[in-house]
PDB file of N, CA and C in Angstrom:
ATOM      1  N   UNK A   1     -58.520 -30.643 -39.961  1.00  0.00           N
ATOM      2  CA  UNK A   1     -57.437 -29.794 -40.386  1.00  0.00           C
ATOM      3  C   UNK A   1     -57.652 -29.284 -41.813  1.00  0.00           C
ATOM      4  N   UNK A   2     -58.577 -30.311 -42.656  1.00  0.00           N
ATOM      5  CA  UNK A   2     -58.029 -29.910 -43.818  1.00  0.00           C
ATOM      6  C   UNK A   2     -59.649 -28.489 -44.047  1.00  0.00           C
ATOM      7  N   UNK A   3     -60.402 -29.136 -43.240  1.00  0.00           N
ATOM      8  CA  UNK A   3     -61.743 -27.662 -43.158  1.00  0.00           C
ATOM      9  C   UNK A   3     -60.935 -26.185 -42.775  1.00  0.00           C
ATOM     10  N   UNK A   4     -60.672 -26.385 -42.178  1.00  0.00           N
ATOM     11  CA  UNK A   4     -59.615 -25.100 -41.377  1.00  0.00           C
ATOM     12  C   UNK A   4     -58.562 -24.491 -42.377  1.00  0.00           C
ATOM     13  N   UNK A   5     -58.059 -25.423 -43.109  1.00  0.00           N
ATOM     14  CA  UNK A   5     -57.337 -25.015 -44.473  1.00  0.00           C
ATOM     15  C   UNK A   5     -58.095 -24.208 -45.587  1.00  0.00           C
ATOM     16  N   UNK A   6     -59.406 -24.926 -45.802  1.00  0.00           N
ATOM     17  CA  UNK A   6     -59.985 -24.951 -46.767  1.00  0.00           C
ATOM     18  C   UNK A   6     -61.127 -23.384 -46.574  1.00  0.00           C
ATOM     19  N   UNK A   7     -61.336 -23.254 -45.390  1.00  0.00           N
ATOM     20  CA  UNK A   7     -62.278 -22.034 -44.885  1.00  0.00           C
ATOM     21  C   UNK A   7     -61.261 -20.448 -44.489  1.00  0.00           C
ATOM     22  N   UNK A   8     -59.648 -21.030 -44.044  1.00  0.00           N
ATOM     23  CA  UNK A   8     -58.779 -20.079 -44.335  1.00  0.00           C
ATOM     24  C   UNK A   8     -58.997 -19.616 -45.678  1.00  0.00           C
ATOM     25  N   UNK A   9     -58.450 -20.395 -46.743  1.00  0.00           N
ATOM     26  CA  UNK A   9     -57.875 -20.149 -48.246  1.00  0.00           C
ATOM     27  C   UNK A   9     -59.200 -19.123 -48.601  1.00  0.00           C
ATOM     28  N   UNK A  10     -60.503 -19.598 -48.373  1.00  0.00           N
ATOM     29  CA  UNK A  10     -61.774 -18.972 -48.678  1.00  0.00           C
ATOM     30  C   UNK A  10     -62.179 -17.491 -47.926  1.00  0.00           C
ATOM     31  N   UNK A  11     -61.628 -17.561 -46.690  1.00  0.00           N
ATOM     32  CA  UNK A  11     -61.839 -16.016 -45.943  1.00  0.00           C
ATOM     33  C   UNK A  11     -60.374 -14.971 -46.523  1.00  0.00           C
ATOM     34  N   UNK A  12     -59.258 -15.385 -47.242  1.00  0.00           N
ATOM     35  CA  UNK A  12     -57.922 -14.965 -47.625  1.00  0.00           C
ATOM     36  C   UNK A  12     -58.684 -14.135 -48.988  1.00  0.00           C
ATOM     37  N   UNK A  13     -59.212 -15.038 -49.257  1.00  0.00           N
ATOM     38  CA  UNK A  13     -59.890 -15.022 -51.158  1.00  0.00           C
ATOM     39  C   UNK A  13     -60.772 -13.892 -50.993  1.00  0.00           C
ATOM     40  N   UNK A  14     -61.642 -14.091 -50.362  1.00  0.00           N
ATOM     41  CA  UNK A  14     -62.943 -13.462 -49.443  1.00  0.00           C
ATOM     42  C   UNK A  14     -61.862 -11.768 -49.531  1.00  0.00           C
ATOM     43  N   UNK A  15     -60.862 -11.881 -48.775  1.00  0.00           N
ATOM     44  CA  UNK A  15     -60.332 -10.314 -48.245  1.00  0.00           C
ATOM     45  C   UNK A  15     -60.061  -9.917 -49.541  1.00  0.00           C
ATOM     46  N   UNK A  16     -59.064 -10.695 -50.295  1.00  0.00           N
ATOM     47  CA  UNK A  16     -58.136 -10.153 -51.344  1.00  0.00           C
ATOM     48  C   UNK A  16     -59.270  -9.190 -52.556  1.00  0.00           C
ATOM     49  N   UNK A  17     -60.507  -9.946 -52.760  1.00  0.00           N
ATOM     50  CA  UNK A  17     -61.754  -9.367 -53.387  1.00  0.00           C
ATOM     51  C   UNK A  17     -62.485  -8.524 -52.813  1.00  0.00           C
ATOM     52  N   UNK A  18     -62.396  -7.900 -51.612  1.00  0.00           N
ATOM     53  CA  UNK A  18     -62.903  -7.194 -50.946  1.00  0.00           C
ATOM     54  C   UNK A  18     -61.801  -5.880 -50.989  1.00  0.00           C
ATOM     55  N   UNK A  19     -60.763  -6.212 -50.448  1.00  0.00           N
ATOM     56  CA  UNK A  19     -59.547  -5.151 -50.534  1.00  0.00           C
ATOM     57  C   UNK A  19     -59.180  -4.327 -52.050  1.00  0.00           C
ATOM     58  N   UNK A  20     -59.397  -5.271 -53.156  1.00  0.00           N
ATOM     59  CA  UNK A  20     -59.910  -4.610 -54.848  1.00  0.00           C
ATOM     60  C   UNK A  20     -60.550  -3.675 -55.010  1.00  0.00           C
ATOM     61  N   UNK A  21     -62.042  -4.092 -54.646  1.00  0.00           N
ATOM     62  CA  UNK A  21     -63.192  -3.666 -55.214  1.00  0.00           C
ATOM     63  C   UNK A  21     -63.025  -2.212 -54.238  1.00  0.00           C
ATOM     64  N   UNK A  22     -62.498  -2.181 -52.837  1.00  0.00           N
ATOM     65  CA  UNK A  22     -62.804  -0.802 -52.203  1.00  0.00           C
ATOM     66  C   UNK A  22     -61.560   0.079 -52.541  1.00  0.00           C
ATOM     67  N   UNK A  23     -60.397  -0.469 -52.868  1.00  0.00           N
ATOM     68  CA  UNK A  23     -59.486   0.088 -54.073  1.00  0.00           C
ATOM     69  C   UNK A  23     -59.996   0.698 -55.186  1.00  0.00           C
ATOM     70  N   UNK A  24     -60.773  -0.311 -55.888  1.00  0.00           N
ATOM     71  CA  UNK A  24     -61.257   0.295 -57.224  1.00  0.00           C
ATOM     72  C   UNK A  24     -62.228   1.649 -56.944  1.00  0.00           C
ATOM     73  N   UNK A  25     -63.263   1.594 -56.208  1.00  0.00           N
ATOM     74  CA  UNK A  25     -64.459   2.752 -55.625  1.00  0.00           C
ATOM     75  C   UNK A  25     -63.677   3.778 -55.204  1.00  0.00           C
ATOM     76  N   UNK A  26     -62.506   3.537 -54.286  1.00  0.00           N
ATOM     77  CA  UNK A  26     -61.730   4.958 -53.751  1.00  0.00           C
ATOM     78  C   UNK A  26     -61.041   5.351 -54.896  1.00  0.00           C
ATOM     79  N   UNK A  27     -60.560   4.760 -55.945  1.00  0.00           N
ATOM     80  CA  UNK A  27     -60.004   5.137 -57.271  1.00  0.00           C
ATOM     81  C   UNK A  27     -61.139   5.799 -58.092  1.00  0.00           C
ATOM     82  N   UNK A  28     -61.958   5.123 -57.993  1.00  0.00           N
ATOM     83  CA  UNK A  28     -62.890   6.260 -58.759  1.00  0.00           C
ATOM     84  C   UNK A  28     -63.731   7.387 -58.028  1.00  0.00           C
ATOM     85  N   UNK A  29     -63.589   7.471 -57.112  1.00  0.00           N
ATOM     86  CA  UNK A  29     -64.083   8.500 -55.873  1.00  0.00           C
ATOM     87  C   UNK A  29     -63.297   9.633 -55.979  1.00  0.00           C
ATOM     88  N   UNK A  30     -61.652   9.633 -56.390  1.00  0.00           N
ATOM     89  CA  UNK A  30     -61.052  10.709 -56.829  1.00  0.00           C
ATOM     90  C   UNK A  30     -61.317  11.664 -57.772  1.00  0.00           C
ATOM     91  N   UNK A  31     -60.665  12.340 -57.692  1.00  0.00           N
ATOM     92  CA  UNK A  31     -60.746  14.006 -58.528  1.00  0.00           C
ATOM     93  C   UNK A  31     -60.931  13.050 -59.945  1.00  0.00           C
ATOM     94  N   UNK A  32     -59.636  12.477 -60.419  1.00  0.00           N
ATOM     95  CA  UNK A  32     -59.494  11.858 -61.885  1.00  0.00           C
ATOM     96  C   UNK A  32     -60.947  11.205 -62.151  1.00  0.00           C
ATOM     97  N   UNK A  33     -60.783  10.302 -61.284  1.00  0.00           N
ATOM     98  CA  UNK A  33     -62.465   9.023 -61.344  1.00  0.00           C
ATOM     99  C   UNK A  33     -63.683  10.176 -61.764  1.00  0.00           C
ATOM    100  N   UNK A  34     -63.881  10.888 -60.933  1.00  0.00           N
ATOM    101  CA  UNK A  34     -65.346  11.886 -61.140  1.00  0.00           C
ATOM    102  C   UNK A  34     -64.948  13.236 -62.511  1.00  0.00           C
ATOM    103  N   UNK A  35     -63.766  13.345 -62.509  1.00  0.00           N
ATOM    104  CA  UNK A  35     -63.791  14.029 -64.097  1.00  0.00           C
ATOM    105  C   UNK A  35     -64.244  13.062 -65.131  1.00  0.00           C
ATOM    106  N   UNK A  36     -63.699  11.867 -65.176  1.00  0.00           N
ATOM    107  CA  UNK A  36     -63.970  11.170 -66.039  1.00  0.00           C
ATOM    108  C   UNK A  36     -65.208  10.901 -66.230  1.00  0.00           C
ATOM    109  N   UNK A  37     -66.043  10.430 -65.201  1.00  0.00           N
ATOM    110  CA  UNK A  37     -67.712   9.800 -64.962  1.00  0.00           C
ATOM    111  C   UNK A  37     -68.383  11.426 -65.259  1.00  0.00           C
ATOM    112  N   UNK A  38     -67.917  12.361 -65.346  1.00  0.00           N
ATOM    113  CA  UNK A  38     -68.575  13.989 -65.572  1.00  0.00           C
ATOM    114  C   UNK A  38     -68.457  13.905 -67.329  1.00  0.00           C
ATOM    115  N   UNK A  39     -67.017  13.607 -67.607  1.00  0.00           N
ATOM    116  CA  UNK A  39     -66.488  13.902 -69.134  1.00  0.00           C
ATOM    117  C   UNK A  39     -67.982  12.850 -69.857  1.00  0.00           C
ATOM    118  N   UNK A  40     -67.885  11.628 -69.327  1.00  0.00           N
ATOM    119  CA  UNK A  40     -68.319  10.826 -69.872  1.00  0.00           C
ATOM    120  C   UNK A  40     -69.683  11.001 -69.853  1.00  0.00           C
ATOM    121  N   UNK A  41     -70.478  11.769 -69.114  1.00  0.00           N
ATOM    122  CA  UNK A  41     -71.700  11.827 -68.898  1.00  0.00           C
ATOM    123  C   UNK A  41     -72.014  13.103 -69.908  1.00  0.00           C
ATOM    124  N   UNK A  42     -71.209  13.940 -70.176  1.00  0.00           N
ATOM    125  CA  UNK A  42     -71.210  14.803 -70.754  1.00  0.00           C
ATOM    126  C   UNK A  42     -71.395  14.836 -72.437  1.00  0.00           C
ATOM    127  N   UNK A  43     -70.629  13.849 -73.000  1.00  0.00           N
ATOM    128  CA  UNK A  43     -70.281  13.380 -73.747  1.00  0.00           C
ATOM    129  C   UNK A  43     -72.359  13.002 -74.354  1.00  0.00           C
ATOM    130  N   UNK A  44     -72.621  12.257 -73.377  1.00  0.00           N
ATOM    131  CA  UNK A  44     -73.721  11.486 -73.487  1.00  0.00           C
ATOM    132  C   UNK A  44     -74.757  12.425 -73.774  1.00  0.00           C
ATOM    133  N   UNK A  45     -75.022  13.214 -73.223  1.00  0.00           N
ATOM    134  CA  UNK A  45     -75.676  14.196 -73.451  1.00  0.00           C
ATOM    135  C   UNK A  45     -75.415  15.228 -74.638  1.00  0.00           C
ATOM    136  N   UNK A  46     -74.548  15.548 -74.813  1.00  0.00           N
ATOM    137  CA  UNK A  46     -74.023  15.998 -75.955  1.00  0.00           C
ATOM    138  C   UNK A  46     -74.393  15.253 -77.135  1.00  0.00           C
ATOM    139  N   UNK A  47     -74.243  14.350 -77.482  1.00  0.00           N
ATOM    140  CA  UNK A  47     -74.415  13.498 -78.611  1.00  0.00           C
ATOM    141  C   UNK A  47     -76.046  13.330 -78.742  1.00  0.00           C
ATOM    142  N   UNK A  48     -76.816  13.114 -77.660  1.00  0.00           N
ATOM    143  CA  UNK A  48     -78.361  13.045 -77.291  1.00  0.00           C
ATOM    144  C   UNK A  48     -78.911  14.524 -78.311  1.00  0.00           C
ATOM    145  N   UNK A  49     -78.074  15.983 -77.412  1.00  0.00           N
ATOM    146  CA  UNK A  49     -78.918  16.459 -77.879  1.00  0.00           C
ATOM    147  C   UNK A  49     -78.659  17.355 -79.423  1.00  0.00           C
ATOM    148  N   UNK A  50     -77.623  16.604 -80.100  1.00  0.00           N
ATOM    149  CA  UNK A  50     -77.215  17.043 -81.231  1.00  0.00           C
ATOM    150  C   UNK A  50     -78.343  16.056 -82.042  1.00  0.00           C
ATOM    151  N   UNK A  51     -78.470  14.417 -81.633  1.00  0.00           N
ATOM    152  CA  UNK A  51     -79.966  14.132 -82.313  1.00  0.00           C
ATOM    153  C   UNK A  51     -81.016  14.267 -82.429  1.00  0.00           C
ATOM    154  N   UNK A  52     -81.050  14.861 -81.022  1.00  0.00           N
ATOM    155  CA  UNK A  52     -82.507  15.583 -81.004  1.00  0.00           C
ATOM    156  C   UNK A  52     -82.647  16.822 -81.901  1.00  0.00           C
ATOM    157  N   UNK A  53     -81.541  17.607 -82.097  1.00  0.00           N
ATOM    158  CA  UNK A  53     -82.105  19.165 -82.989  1.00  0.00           C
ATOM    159  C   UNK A  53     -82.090  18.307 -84.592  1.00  0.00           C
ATOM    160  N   UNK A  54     -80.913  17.351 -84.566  1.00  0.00           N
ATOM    161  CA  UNK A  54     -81.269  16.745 -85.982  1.00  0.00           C
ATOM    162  C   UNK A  54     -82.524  16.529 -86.131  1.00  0.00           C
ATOM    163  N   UNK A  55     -83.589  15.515 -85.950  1.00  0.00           N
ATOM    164  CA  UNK A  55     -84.575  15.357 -86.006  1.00  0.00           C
ATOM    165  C   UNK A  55     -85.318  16.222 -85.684  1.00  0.00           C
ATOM    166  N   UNK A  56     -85.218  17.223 -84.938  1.00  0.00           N
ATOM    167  CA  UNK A  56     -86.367  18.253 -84.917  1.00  0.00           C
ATOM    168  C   UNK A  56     -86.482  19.049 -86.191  1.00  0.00           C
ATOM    169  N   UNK A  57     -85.196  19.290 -86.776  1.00  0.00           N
ATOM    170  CA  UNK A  57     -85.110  19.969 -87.942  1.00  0.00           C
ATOM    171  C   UNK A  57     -85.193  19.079 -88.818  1.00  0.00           C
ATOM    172  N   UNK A  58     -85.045  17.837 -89.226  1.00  0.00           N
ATOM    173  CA  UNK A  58     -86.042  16.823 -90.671  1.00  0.00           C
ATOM    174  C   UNK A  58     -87.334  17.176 -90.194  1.00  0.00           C
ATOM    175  N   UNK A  59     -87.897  16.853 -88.859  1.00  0.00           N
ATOM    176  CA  UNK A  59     -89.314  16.905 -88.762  1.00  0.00           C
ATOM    177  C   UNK A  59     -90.165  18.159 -89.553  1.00  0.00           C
ATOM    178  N   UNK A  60     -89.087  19.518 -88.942  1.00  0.00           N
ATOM    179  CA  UNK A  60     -89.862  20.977 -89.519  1.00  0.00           C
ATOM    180  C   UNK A  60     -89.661  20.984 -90.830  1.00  0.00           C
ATOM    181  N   UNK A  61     -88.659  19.922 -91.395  1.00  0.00           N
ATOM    182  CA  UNK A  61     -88.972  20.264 -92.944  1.00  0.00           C
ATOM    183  C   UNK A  61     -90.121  19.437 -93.185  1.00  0.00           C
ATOM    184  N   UNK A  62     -90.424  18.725 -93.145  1.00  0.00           N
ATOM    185  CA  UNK A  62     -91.112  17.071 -93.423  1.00  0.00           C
ATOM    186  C   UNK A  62     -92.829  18.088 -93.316  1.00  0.00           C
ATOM    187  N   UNK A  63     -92.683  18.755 -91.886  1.00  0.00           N
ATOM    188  CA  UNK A  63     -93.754  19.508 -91.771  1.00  0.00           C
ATOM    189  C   UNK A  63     -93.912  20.702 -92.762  1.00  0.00           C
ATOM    190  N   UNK A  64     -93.145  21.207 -92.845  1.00  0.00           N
ATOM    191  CA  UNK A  64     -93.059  22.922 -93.563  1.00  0.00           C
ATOM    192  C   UNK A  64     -93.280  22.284 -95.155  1.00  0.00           C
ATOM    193  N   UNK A  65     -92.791  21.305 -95.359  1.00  0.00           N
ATOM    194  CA  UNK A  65     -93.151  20.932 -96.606  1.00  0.00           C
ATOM    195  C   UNK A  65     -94.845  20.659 -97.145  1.00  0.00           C
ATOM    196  N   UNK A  66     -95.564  19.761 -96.308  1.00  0.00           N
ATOM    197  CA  UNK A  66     -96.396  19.373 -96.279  1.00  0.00           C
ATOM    198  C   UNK A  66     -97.450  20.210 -95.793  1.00  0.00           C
ATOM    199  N   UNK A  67     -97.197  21.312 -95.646  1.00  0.00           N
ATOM    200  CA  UNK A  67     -98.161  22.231 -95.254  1.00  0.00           C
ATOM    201  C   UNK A  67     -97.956  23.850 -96.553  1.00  0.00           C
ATOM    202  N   UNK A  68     -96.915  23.283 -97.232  1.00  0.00           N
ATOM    203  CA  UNK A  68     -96.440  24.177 -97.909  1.00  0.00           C
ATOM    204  C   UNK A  68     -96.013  25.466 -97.784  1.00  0.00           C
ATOM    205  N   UNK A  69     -95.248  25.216 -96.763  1.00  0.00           N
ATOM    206  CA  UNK A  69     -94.437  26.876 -95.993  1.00  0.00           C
ATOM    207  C   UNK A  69     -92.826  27.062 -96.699  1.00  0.00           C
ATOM    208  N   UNK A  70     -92.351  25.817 -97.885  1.00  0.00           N
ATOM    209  CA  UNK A  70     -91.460  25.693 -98.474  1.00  0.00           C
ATOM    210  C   UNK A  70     -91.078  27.258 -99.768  1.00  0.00           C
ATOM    211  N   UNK A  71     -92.313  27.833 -99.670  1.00  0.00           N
ATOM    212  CA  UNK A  71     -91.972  29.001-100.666  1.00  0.00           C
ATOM    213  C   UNK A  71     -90.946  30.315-100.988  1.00  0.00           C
ATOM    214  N   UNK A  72     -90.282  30.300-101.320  1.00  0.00           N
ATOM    215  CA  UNK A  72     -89.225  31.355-101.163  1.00  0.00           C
ATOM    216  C   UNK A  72     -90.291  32.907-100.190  1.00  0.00           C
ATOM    217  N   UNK A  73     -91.298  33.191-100.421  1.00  0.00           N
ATOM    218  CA  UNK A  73     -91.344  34.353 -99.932  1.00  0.00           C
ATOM    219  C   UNK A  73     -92.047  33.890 -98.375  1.00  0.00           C
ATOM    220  N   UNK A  74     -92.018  32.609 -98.176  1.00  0.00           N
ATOM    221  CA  UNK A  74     -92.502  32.340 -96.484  1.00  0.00           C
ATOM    222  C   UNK A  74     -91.043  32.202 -95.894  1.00  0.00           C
ATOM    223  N   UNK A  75     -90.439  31.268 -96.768  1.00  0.00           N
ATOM    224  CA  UNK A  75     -88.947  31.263 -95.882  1.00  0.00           C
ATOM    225  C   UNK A  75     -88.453  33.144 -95.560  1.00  0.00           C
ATOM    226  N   UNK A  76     -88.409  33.670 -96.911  1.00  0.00           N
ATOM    227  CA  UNK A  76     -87.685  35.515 -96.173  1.00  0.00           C
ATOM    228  C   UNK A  76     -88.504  35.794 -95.110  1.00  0.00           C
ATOM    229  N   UNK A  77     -89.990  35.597 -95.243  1.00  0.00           N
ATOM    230  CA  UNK A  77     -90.810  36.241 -94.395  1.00  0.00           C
ATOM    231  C   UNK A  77     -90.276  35.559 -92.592  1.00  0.00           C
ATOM    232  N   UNK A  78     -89.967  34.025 -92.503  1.00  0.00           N
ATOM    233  CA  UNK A  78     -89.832  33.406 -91.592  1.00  0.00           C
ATOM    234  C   UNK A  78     -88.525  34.040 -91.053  1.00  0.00           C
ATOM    235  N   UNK A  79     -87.452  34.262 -91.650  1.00  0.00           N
ATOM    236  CA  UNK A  79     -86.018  34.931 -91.457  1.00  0.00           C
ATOM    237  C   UNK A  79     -86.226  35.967 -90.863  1.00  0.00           C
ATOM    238  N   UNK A  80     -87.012  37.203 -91.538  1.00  0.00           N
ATOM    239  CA  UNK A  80     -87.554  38.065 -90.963  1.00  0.00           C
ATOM    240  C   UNK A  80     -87.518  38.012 -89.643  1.00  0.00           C
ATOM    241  N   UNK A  81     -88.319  37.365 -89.237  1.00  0.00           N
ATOM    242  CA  UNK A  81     -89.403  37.730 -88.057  1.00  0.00           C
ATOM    243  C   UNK A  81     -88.780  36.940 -86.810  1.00  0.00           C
ATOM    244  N   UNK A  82     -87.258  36.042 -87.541  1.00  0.00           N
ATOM    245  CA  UNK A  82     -86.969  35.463 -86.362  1.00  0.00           C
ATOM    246  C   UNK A  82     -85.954  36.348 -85.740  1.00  0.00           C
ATOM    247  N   UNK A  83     -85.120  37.365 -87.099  1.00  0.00           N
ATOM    248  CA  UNK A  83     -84.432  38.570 -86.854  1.00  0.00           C
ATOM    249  C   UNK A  83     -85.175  39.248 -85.568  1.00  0.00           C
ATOM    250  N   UNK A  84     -86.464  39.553 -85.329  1.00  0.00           N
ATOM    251  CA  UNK A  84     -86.730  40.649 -84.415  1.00  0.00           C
ATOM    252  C   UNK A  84     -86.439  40.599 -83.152  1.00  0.00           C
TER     253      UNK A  84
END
């Protein structure tokens, strides 16, 4: 009797954690759930590629320096030509 108790309480437990978790997935399976997992992914990327142009632009100075393209008449000339 008391196995039969004890393997109930455990298949009850068993549902109640099962009945959650496919609660929780159909909650996020909604419109709200997938804006959010979009917002949030978005977000991620966003922030990615605002570090990436940061560092691309220390790099071109780091470079432009060291190659000495820092001169007032290469920078107009560079302005120039990106105008066209």
């Amino acid at each position: 009797m008391i196995k039969r108790v004890f393997w109930m309480s455990i298949g009850v437990a068993i549902g109640v954690i099962a009945v959650r978790r496919v609660s929780e997935a159909k909650a996020s399976l909604s419109q709200a759930g997938i804006n959010r997992a979009v917002d949030s992914a978005a977000g991620v990327v966003q922030g990615f590629a605002e570090a990436l142009r940061e560092g691309m632009g220390q790099r071109e100075g780091e470079l432009r320096a060291a190659l000495g393209l820092d001169t007032p008449e290469n920078i107009t000339e560079t302005l120039r030509s990106m105008r066209r």
